[in-house]
PDB file of N, CA and C in Angstrom:
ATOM      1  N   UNK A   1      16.137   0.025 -24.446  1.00  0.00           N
ATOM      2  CA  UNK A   1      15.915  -0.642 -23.167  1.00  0.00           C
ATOM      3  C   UNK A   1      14.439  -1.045 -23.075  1.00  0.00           C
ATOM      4  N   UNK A   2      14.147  -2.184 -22.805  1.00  0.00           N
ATOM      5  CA  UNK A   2      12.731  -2.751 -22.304  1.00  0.00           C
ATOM      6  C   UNK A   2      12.308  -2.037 -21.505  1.00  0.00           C
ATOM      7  N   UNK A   3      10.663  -1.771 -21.768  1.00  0.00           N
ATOM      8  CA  UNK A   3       9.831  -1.256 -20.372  1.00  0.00           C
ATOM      9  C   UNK A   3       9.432  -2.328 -19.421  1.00  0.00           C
ATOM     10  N   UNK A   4       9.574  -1.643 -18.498  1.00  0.00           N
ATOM     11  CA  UNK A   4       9.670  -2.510 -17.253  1.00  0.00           C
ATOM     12  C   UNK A   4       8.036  -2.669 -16.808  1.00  0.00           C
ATOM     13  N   UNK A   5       7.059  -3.871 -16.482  1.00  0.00           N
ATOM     14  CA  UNK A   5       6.168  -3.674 -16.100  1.00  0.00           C
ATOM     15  C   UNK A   5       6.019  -2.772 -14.750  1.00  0.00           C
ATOM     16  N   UNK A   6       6.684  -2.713 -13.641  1.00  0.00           N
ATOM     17  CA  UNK A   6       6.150  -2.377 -12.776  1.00  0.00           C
ATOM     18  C   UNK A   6       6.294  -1.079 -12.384  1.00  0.00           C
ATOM     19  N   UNK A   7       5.375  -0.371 -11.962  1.00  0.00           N
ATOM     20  CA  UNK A   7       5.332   1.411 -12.275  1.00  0.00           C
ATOM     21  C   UNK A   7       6.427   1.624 -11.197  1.00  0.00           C
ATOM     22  N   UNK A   8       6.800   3.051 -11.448  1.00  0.00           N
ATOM     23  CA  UNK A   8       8.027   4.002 -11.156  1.00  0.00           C
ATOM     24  C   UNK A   8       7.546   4.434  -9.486  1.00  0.00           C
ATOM     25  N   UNK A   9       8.764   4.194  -8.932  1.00  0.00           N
ATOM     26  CA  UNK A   9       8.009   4.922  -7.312  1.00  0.00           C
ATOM     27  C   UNK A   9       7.323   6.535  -7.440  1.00  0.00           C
ATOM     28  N   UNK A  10       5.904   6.593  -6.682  1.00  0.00           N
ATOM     29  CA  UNK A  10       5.238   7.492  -6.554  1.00  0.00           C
ATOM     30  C   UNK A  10       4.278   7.675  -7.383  1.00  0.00           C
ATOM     31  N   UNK A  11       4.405   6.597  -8.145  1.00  0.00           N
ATOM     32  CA  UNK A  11       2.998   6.607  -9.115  1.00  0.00           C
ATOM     33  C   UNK A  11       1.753   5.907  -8.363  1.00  0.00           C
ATOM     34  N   UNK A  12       0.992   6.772  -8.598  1.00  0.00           N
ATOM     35  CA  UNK A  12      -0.363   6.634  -7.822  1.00  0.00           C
ATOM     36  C   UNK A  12      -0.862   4.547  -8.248  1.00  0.00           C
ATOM     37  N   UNK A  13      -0.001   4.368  -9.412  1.00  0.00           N
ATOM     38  CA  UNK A  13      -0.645   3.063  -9.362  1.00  0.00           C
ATOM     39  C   UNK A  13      -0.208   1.831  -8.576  1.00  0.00           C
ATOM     40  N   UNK A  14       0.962   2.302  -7.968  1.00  0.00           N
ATOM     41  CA  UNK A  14       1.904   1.609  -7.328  1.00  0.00           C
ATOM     42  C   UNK A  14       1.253   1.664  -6.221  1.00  0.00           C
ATOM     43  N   UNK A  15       0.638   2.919  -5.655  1.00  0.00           N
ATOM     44  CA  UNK A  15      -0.331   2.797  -4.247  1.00  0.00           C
ATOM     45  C   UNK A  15      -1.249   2.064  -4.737  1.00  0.00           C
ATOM     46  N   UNK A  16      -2.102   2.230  -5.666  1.00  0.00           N
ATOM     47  CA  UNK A  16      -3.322   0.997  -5.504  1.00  0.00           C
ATOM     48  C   UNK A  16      -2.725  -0.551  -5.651  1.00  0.00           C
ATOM     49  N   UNK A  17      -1.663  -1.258  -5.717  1.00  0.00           N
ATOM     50  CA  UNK A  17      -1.274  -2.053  -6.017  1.00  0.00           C
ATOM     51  C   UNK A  17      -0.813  -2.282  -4.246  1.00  0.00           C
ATOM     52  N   UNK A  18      -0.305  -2.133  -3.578  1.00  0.00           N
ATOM     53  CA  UNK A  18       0.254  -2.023  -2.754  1.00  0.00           C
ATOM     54  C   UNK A  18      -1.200  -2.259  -1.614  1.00  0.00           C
ATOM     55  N   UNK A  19      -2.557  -0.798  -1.565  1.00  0.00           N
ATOM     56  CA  UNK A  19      -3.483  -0.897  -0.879  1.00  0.00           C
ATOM     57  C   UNK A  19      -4.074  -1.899  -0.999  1.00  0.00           C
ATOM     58  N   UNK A  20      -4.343  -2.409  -2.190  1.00  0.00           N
ATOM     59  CA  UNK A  20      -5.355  -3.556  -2.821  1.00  0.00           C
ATOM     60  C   UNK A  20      -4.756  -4.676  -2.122  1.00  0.00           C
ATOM     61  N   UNK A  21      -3.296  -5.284  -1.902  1.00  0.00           N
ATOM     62  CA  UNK A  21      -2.264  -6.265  -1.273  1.00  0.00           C
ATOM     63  C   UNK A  21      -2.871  -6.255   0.255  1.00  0.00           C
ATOM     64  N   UNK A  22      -2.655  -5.008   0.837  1.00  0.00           N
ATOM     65  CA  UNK A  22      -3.151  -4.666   2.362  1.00  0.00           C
ATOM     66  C   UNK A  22      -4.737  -5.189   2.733  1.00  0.00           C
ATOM     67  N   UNK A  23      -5.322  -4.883   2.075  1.00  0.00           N
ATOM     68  CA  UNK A  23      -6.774  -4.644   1.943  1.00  0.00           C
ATOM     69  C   UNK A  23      -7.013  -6.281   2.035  1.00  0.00           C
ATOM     70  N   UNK A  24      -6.455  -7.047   1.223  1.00  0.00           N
ATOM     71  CA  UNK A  24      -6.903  -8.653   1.126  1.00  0.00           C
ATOM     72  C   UNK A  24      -6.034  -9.457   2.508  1.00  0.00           C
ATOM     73  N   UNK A  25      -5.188  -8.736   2.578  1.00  0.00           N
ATOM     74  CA  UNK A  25      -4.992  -9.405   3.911  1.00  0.00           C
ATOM     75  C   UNK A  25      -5.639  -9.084   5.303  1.00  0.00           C
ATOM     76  N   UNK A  26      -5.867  -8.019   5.117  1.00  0.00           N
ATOM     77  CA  UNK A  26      -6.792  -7.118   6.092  1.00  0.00           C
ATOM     78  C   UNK A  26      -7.977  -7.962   5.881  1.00  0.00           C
ATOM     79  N   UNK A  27      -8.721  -8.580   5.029  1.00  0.00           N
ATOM     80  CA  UNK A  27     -10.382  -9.272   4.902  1.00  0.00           C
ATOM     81  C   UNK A  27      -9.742 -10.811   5.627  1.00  0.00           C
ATOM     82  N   UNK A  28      -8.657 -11.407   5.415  1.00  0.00           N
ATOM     83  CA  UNK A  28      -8.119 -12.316   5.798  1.00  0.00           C
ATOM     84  C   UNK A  28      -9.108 -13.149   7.297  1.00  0.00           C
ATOM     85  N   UNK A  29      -9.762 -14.167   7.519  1.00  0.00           N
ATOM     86  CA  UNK A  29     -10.572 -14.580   8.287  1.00  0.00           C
ATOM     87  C   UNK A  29      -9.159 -14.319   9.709  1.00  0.00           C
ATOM     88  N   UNK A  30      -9.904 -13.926  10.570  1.00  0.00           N
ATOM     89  CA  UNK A  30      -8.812 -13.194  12.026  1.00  0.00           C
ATOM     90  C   UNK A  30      -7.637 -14.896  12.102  1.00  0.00           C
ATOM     91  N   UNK A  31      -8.849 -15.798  12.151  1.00  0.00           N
ATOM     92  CA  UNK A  31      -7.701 -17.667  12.881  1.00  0.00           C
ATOM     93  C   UNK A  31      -6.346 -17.347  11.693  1.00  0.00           C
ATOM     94  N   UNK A  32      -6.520 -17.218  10.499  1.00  0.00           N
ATOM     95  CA  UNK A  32      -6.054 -17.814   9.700  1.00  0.00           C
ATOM     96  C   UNK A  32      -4.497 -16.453   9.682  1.00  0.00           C
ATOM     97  N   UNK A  33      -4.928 -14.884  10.042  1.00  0.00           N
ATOM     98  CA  UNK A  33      -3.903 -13.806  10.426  1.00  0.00           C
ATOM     99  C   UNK A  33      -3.390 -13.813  11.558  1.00  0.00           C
ATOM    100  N   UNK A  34      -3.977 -14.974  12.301  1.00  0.00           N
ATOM    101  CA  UNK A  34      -3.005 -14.815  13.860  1.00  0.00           C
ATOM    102  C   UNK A  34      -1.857 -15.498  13.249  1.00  0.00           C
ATOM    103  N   UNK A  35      -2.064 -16.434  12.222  1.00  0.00           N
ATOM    104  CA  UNK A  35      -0.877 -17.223  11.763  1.00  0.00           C
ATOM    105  C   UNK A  35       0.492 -16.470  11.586  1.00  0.00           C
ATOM    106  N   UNK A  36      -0.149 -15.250  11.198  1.00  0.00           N
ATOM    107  CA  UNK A  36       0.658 -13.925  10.564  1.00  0.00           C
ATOM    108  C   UNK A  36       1.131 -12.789  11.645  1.00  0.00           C
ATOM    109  N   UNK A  37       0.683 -13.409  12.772  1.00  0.00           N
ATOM    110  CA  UNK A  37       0.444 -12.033  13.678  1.00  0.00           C
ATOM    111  C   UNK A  37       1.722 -11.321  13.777  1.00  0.00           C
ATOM    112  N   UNK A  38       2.581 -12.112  13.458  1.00  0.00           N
ATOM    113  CA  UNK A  38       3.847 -10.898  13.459  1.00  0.00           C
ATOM    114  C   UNK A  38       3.819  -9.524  12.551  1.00  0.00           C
ATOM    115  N   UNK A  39       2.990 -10.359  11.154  1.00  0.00           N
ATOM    116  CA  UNK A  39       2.908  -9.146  10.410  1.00  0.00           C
ATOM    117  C   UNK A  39       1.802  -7.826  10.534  1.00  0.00           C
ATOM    118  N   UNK A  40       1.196  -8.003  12.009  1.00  0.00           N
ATOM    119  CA  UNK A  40       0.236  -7.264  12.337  1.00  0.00           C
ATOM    120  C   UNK A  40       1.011  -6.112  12.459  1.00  0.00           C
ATOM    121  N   UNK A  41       2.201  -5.210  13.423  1.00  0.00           N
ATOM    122  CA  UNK A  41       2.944  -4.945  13.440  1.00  0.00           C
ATOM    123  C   UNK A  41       3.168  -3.754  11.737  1.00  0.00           C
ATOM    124  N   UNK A  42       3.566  -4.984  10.992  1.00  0.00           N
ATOM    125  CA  UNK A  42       4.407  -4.606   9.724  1.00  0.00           C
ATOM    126  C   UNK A  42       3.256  -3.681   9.402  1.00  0.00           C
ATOM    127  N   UNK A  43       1.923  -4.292   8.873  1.00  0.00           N
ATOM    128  CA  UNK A  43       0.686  -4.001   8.044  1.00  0.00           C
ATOM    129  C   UNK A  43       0.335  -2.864   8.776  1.00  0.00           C
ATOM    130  N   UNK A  44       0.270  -2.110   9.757  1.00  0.00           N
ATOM    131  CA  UNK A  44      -0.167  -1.088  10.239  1.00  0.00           C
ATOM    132  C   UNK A  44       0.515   0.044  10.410  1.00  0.00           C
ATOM    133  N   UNK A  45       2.384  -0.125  10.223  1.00  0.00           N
ATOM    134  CA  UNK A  45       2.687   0.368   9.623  1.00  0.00           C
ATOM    135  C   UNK A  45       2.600   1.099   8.464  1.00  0.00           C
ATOM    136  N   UNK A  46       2.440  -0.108   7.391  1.00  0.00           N
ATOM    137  CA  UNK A  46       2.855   0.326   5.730  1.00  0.00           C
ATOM    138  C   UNK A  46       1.066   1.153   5.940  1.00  0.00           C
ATOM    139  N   UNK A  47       0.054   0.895   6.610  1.00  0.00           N
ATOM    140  CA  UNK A  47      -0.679   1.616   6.041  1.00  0.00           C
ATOM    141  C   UNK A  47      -1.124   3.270   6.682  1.00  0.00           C
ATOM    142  N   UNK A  48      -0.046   3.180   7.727  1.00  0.00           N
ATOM    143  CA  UNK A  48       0.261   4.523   8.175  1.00  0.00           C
ATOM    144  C   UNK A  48       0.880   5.490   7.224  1.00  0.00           C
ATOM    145  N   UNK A  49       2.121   4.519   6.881  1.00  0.00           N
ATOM    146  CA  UNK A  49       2.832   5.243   5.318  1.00  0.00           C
ATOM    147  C   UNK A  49       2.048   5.348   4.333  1.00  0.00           C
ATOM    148  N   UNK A  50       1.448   4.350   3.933  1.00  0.00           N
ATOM    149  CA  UNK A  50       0.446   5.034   2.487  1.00  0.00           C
ATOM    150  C   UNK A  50      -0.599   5.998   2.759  1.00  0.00           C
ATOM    151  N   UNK A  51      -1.260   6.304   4.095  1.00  0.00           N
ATOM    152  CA  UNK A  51      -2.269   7.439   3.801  1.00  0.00           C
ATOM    153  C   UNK A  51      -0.918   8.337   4.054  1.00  0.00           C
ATOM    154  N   UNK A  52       0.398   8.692   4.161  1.00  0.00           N
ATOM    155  CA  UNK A  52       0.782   9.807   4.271  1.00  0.00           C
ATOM    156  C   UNK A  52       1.511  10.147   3.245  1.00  0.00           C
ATOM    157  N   UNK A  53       1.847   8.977   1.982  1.00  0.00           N
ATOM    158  CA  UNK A  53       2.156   9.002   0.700  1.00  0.00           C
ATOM    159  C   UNK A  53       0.809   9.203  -0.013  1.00  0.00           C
ATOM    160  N   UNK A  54      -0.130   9.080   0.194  1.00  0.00           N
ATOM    161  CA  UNK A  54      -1.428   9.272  -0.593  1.00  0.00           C
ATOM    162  C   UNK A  54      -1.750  10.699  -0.772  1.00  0.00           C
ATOM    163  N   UNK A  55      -1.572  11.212   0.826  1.00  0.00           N
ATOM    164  CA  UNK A  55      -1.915  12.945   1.223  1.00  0.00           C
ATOM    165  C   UNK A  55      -0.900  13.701   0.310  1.00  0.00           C
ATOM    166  N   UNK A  56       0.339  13.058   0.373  1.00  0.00           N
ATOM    167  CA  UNK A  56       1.364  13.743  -0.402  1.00  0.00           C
ATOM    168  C   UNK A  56       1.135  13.806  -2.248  1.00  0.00           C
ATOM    169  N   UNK A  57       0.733  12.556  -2.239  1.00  0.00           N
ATOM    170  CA  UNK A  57       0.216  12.765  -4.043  1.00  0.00           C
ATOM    171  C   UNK A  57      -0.861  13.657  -4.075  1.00  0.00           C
ATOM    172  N   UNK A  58      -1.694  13.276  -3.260  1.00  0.00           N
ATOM    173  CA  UNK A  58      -3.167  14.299  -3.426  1.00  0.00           C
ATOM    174  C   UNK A  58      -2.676  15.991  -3.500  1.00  0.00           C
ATOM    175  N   UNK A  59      -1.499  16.455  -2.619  1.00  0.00           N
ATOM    176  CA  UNK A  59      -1.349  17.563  -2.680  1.00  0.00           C
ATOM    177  C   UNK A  59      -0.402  17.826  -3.625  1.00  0.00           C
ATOM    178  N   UNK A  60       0.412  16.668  -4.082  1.00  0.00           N
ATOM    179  CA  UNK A  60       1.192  17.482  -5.436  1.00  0.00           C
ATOM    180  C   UNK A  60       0.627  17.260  -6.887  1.00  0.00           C
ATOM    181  N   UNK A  61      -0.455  16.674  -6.778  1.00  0.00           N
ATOM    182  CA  UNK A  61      -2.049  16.734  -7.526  1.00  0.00           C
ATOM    183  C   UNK A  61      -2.249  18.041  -7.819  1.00  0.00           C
ATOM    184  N   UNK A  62      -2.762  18.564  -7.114  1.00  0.00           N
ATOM    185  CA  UNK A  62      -3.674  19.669  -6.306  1.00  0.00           C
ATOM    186  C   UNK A  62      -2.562  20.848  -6.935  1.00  0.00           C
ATOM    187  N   UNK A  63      -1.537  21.144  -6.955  1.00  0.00           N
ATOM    188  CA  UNK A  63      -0.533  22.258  -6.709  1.00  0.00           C
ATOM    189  C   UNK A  63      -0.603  22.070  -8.754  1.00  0.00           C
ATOM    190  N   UNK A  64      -0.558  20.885  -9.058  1.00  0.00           N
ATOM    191  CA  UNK A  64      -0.845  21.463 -10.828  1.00  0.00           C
ATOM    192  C   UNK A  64      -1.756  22.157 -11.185  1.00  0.00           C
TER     193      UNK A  64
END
């Protein structure tokens, strides 16, 4: 079976891939994210979930 490029859920690289996505829309000039403003909503979400998927890697880090 082919390897698949894109990493396995819970791999820490999948969060930087994901933050790095957030992060550039987050620098996004404000005129050009009101366009988006629905996804204001979404984005503050997902980044509620990743610091609490982050805390969770950090501590099953930590426990090896």
């Amino acid at each position: 079976m082919a390897k698949t490029i894109w990493p396995e859920p819970g791999d820490p690289d999948l969060l930087y891939i994901i933050e790095k996505a957030l992060t550039e829309i987050e620098a996004m000039p404000r005129d050009k994210r009101e366009n988006l403003a629905h996804l204001d909503a979404e984005i503050n979400d997902a980044v509620e979930k990743l610091k609490a998927l982050k805390e969770k890697l950090e501590a099953t880090t930590d426990k090896k």
